[in-house]
Protein backbone atom coordinates (compact mmCIF):
# COMPACT_ATOMS: atom_id res chain seq x y z
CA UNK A 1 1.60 -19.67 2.08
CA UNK A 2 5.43 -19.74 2.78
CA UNK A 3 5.23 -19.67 6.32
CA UNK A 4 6.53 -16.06 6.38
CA UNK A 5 4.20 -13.36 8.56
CA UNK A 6 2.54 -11.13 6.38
CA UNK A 7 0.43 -7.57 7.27
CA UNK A 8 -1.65 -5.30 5.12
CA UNK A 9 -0.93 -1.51 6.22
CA UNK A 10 -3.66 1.11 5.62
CA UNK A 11 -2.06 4.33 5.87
CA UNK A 12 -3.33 7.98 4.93
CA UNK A 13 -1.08 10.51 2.79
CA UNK A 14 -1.51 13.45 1.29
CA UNK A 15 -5.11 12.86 1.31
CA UNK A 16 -5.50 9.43 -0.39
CA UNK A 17 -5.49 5.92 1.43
CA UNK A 18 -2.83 3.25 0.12
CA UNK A 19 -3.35 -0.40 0.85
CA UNK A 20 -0.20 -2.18 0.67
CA UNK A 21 1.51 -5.23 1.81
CA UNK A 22 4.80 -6.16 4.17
CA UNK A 23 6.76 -8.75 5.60
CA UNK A 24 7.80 -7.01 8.48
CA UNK A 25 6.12 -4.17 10.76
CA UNK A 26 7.65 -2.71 14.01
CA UNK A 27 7.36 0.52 15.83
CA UNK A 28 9.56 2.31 14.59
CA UNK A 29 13.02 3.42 16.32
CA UNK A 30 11.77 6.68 15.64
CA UNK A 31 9.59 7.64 17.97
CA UNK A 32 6.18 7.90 16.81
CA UNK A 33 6.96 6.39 13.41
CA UNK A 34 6.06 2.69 12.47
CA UNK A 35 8.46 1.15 10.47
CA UNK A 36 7.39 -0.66 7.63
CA UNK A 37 9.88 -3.16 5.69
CA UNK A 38 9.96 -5.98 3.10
CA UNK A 39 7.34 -4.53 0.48
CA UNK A 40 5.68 -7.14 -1.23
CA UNK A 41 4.41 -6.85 -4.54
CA UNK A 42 2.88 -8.92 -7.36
CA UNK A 43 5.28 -9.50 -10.37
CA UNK A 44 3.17 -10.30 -13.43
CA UNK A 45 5.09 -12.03 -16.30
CA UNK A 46 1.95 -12.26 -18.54
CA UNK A 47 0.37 -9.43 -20.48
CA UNK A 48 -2.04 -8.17 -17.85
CA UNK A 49 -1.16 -5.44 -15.42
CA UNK A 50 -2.20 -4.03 -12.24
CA UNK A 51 -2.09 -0.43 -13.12
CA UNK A 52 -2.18 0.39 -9.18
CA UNK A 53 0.31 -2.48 -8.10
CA UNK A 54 2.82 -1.06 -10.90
CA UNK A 55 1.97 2.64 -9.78
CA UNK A 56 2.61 0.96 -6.45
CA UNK A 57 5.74 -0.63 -7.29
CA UNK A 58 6.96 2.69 -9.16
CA UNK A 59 6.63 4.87 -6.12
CA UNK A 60 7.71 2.33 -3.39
CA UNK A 61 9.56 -0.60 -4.94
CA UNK A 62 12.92 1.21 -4.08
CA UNK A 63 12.13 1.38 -0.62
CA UNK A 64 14.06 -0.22 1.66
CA UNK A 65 12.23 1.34 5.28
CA UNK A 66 8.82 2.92 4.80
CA UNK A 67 8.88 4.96 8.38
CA UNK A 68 5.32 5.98 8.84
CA UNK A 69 3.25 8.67 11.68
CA UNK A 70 1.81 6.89 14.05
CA UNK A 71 -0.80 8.94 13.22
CA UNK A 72 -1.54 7.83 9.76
CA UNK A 73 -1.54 4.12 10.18
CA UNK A 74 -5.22 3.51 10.16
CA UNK A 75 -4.64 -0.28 10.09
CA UNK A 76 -2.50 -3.35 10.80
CA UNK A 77 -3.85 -6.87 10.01
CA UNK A 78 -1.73 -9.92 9.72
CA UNK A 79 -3.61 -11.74 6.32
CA UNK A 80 -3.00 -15.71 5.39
CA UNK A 81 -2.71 -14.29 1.34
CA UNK A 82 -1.99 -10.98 -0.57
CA UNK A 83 -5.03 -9.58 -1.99
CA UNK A 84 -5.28 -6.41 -3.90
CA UNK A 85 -3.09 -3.46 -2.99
CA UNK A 86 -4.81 -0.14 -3.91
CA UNK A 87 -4.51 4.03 -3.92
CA UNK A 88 -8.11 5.49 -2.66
CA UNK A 89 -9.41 8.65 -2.45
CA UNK A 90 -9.73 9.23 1.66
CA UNK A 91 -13.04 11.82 0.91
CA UNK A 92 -14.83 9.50 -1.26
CA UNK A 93 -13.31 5.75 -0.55
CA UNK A 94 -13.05 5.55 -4.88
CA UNK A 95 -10.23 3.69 -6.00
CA UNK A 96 -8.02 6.34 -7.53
CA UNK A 97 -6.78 4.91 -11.22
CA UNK A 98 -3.78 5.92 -11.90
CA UNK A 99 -4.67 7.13 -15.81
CA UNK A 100 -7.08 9.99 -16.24
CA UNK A 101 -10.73 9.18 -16.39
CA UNK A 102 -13.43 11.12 -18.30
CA UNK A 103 -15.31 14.39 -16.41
CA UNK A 104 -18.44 12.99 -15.07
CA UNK A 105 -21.55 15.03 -16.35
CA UNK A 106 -22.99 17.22 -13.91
């Protein structure tokens, strides 16, 4: 580890459940928003992907603040390592890929 603090933030939106990692968590000076900063993703040089991390990355690699509702943080934990950020579905808890999978038979 490189000494640096870092949290995994759980957080509900628009009806899915993203798991991602931070350097730096405060509430926020917003009230009722927790501010979220220093996104950390994995940066793969090698052929294989993350399809979620690079969805991930896509949506929230520009982001400098991610200001947050208090009421949509589910979850703050301060972890020794990353692990594996992810997009689920908040009904089911399925890890939502981010390519389309075939219909399930009914």
């Amino acid at each position: 580890m490189t000494g640096r603090t870092l949290y995994k933030v759980t957080f509900l939106t628009h009806g899915k459940v993203y798991e991602l990692y931070a350097r730096q968590v405060e509430s926020g000076r917003l009230w009722g928003f927790v501010e979220v900063s220093e996104l950390v993703f994995d940066v793969h040089e090698g052929l294989v992907v993350d399809p979620t991390e690079e969805r991930l990355q896509g949506e929230f690699g520009n982001t400098r603040t991610l200001h947050l509702p208090m009421q949509s943080v589910l979850r703050v934990e301060e972890v020794e390592k990353k692990g594996q950020s992810a997009i689920r579905d908040a009904a089911s808890g399925e890890v939502v890929t981010p390519f389309p999978l075939p219909a399930r038979p009914r």
